[in-house]
Protein backbone atom coordinates (compact mmCIF):
# COMPACT_ATOMS: atom_id res chain seq x y z
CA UNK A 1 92.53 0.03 -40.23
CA UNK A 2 96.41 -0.63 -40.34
CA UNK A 3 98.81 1.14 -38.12
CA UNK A 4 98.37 4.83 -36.92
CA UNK A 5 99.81 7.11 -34.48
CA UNK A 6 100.55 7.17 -31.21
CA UNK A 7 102.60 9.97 -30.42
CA UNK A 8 105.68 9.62 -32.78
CA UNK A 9 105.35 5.76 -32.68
CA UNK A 10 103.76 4.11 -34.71
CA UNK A 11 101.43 1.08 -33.09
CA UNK A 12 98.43 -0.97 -34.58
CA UNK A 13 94.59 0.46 -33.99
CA UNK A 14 93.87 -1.97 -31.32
CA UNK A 15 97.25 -0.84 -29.40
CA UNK A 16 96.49 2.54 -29.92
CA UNK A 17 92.94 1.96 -28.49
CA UNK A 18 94.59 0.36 -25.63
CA UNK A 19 97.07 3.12 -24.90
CA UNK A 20 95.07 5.92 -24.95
CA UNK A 21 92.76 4.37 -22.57
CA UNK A 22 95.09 3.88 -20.16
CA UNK A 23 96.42 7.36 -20.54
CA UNK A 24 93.29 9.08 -19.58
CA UNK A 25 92.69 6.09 -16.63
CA UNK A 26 95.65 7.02 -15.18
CA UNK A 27 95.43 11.11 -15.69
CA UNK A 28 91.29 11.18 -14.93
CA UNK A 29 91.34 12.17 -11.21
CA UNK A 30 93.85 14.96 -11.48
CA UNK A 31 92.99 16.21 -15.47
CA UNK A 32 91.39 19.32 -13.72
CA UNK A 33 94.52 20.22 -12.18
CA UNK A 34 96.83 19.37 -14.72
CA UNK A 35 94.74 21.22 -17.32
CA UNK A 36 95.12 24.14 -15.22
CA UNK A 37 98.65 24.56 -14.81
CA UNK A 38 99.65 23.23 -18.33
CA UNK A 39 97.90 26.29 -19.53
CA UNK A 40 98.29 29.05 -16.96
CA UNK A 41 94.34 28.62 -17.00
CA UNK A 42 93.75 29.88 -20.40
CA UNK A 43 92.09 26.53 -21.29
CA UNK A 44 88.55 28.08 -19.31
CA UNK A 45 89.01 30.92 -21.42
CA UNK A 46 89.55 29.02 -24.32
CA UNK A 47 86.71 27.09 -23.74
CA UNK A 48 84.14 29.78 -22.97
CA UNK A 49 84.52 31.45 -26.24
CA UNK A 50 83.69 27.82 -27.96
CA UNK A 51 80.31 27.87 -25.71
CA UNK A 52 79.95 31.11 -26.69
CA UNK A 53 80.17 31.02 -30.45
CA UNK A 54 78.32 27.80 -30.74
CA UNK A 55 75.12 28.47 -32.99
CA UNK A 56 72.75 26.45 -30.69
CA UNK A 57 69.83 28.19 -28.67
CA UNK A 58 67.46 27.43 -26.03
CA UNK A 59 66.08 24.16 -26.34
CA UNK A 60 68.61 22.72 -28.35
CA UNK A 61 70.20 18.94 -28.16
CA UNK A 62 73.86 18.75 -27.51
CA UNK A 63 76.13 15.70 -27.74
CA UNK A 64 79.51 16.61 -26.51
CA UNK A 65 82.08 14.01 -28.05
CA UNK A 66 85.21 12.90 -25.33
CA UNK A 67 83.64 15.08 -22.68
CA UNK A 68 85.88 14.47 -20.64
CA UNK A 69 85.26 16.29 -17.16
CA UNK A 70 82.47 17.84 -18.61
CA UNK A 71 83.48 21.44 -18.79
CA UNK A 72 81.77 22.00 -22.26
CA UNK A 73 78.80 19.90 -21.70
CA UNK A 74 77.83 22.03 -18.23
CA UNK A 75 78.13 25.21 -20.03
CA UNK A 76 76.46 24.23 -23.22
CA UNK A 77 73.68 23.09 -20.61
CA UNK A 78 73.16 26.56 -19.83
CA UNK A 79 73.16 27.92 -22.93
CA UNK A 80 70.46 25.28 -24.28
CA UNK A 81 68.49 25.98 -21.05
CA UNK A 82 65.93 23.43 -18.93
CA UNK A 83 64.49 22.97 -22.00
CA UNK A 84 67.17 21.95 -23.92
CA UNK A 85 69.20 18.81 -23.79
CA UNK A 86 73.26 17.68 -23.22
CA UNK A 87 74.44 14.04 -23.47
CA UNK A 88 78.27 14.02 -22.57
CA UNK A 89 79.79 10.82 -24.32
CA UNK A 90 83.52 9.55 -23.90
CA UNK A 91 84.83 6.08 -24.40
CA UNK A 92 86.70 6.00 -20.85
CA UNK A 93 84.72 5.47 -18.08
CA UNK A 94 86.80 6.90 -15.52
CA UNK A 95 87.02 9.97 -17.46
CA UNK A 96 83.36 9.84 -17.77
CA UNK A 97 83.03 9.75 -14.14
CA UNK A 98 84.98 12.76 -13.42
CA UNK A 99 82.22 14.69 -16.25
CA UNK A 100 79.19 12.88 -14.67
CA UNK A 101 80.08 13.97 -10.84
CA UNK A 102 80.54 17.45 -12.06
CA UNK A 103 77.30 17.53 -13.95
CA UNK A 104 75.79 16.16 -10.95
CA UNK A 105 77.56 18.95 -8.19
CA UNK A 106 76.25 21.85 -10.60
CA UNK A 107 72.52 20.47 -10.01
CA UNK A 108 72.22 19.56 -13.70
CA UNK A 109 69.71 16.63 -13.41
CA UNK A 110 69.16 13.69 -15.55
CA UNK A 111 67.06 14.57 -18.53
CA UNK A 112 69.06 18.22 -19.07
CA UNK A 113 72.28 16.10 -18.97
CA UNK A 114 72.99 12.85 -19.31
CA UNK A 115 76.17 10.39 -19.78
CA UNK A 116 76.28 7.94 -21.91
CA UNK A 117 79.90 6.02 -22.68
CA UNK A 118 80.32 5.79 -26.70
CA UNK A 119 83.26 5.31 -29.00
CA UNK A 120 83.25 8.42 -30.47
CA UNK A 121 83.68 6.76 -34.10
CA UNK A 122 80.78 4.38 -33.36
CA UNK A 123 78.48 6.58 -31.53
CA UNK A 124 75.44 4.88 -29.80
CA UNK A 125 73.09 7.82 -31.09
CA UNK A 126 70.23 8.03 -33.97
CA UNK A 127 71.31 9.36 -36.65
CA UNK A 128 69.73 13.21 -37.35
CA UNK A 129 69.43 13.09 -33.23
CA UNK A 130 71.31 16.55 -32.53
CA UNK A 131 71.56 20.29 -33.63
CA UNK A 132 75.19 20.82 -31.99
CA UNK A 133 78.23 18.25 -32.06
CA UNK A 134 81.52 19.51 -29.59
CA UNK A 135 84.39 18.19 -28.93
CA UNK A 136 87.56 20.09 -27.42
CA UNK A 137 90.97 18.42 -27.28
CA UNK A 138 90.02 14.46 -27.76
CA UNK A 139 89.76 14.11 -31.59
CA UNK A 140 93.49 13.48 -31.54
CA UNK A 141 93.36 10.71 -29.54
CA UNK A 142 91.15 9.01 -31.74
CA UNK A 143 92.22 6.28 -33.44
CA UNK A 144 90.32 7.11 -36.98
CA UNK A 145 89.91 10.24 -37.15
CA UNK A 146 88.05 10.23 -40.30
CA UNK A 147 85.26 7.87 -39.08
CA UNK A 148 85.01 10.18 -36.32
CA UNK A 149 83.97 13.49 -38.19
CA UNK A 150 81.85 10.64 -40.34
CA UNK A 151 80.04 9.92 -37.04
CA UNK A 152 79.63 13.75 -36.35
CA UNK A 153 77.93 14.65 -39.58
CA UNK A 154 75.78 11.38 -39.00
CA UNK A 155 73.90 12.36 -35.84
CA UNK A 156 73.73 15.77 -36.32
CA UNK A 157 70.08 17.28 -37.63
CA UNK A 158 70.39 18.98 -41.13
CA UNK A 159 71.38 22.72 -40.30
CA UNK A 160 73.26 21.24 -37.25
CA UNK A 161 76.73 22.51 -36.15
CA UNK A 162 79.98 21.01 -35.48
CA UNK A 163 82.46 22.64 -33.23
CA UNK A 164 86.12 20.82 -32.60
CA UNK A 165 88.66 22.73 -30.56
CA UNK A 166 92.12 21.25 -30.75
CA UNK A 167 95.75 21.98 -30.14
CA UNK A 168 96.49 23.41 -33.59
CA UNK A 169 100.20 25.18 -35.03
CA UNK A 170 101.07 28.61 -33.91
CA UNK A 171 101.13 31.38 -36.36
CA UNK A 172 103.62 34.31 -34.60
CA UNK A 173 107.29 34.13 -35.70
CA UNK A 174 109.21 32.29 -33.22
CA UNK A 175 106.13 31.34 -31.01
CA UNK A 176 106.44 27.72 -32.33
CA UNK A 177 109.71 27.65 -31.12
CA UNK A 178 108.87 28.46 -27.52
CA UNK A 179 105.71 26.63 -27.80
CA UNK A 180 108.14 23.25 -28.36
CA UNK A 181 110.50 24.11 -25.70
CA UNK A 182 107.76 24.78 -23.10
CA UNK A 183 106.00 21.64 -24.36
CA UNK A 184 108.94 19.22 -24.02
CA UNK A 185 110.33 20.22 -21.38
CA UNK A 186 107.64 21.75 -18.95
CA UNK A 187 104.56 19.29 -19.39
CA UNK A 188 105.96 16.02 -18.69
CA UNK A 189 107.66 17.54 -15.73
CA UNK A 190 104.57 18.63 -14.84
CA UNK A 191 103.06 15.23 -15.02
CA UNK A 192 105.17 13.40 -13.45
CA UNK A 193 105.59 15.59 -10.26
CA UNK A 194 102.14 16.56 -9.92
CA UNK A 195 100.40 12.80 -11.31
CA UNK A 196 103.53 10.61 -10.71
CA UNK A 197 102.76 9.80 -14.57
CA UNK A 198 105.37 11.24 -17.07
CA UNK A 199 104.98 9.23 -19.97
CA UNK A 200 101.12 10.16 -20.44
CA UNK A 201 101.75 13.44 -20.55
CA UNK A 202 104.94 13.35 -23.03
CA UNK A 203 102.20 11.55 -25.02
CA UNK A 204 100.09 14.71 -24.97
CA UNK A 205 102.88 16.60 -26.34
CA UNK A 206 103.43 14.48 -28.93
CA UNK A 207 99.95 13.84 -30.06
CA UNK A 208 99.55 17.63 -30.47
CA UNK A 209 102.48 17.69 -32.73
CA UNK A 210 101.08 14.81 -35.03
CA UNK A 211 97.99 16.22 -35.68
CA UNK A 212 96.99 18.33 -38.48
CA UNK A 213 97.62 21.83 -38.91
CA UNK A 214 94.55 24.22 -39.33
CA UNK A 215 94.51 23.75 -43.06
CA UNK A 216 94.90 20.13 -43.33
CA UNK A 217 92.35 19.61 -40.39
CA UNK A 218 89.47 22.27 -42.45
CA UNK A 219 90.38 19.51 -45.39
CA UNK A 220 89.68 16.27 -43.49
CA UNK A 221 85.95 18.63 -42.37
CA UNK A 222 85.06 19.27 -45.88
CA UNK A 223 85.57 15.78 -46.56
CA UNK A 224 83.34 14.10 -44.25
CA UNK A 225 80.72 15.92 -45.79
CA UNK A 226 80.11 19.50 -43.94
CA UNK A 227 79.94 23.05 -45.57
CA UNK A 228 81.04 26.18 -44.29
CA UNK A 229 84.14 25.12 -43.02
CA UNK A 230 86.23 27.47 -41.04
CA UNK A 231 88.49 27.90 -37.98
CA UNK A 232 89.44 30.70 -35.46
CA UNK A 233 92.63 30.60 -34.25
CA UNK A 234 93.04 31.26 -30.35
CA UNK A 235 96.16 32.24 -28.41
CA UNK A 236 97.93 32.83 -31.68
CA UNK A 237 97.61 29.46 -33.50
CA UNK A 238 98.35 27.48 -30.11
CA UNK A 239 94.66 26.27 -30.61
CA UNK A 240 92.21 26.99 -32.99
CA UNK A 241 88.29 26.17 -32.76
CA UNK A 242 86.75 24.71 -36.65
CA UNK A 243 83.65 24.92 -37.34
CA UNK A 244 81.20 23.53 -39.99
CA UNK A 245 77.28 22.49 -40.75
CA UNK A 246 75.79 19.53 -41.82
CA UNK A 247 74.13 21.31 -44.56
């Protein structure tokens, strides 16, 4: 692969790589935090109505893709049950520290949910290996996106859902136009007083703007191979959960 994204510049893969790593290095102890005031908190919200709609019962295998600090993974733990299985996978391993100590303070034990770190467009998985794929807000920091959703459809079981919740385009007159003002202005203010680290999060803002819209991100799903493609929009547009099945 040639050059891609990061932000609104445009840098080889291997910088990209390189950049986004250090990003979520440097933003990993306090992503909690920032997370939290970013969104006023409706990120938890946000996040329990993904667990909540994901068609995955007890005893079900999970892989949740740039897990981050493991928010998704602990509650798709409980909705899988003791029976059930949750492997929380992210290429940084500082990130995936933060997810693994929270896994581990919520008595989640090895065997119901384990960490393993994975390039999410080369995961380290058999293929056929899982009836649910998440991933909320890291698919835009990929590097190929496409190999990404390639990888998804690849380890899921036939029947198996995909669930990707990402910043996404507002749909309310005028909504994008505080949504961009907020956004510039607020968040990487935010970052720097509160992580000392400005220029990760004015990457944040700008990597939400580069990515596809809903209807240009459901195209990119069909494309990798999954049917039933659809999306929910949350918050008015600001994010929107897609869905699909390896069918």
């Amino acid at each position: 692969m040639g050059s891609t994204h990061f932000g609104f510049s445009s840098v080889s893969a291997g910088e990209k790589r390189q950049r986004v790593m250090g990003v979520f290095s440097s933003v990993a102890g306090q992503y909690d935090l920032m997370n939290d005031l970013m969104s006023g908190g409706m990120h938890r919200l946000w996040k329990r109505r993904m667990i909540a709609s994901a068609a995955v019962g007890l005893g079900g295998r999970v892989l949740d893709v740039a897990a981050g600090s493991g928010d998704i993974a602990i509650g798709m733990a409980r909705k899988v049950g003791a029976a059930g299985r949750v492997v929380l996978t992210d290429l940084n391993g500082a990130m995936l520290a933060e997810g693994a100590r929270r896994v581990i303070d919520v008595g989640l034990l090895p065997g119901r949910a384990d960490c393993v770190q994975s390039d999410g467009s080369e995961l380290a998985f058999a293929t056929a290996s899982f009836d649910q794929v998440t991933i909320a807000f890291g698919i835009r920091n990929f590097v190929d996106i496409e190999a990404g959703l390639a990888e998804f459809y690849r380890v899921l079981k036939p029947g198996g859902q995909l669930m990707v919740m990402e910043f996404s385009r507002p749909v309310l007159p005028l909504l994008d136009l505080i949504y961009d003002a907020y956004s510039f202005n607020v968040i990487p203010l935010l970052g720097e007083k509160i992580t000392g680290d400005r220029a990760s999060y004015q990457y944040l803002v700008e990597s939400i703007r580069s990515f596809p819209n809903q209807r240009r991100f459901t195209k990119l799903i069909e494309a990798a191979g999954f049917g039933l493609v659809r999306h929910e929009n949350l918050t008015a547009g600001v994010v929107a959960i897609h869905r699909g099945y390896r069918l």
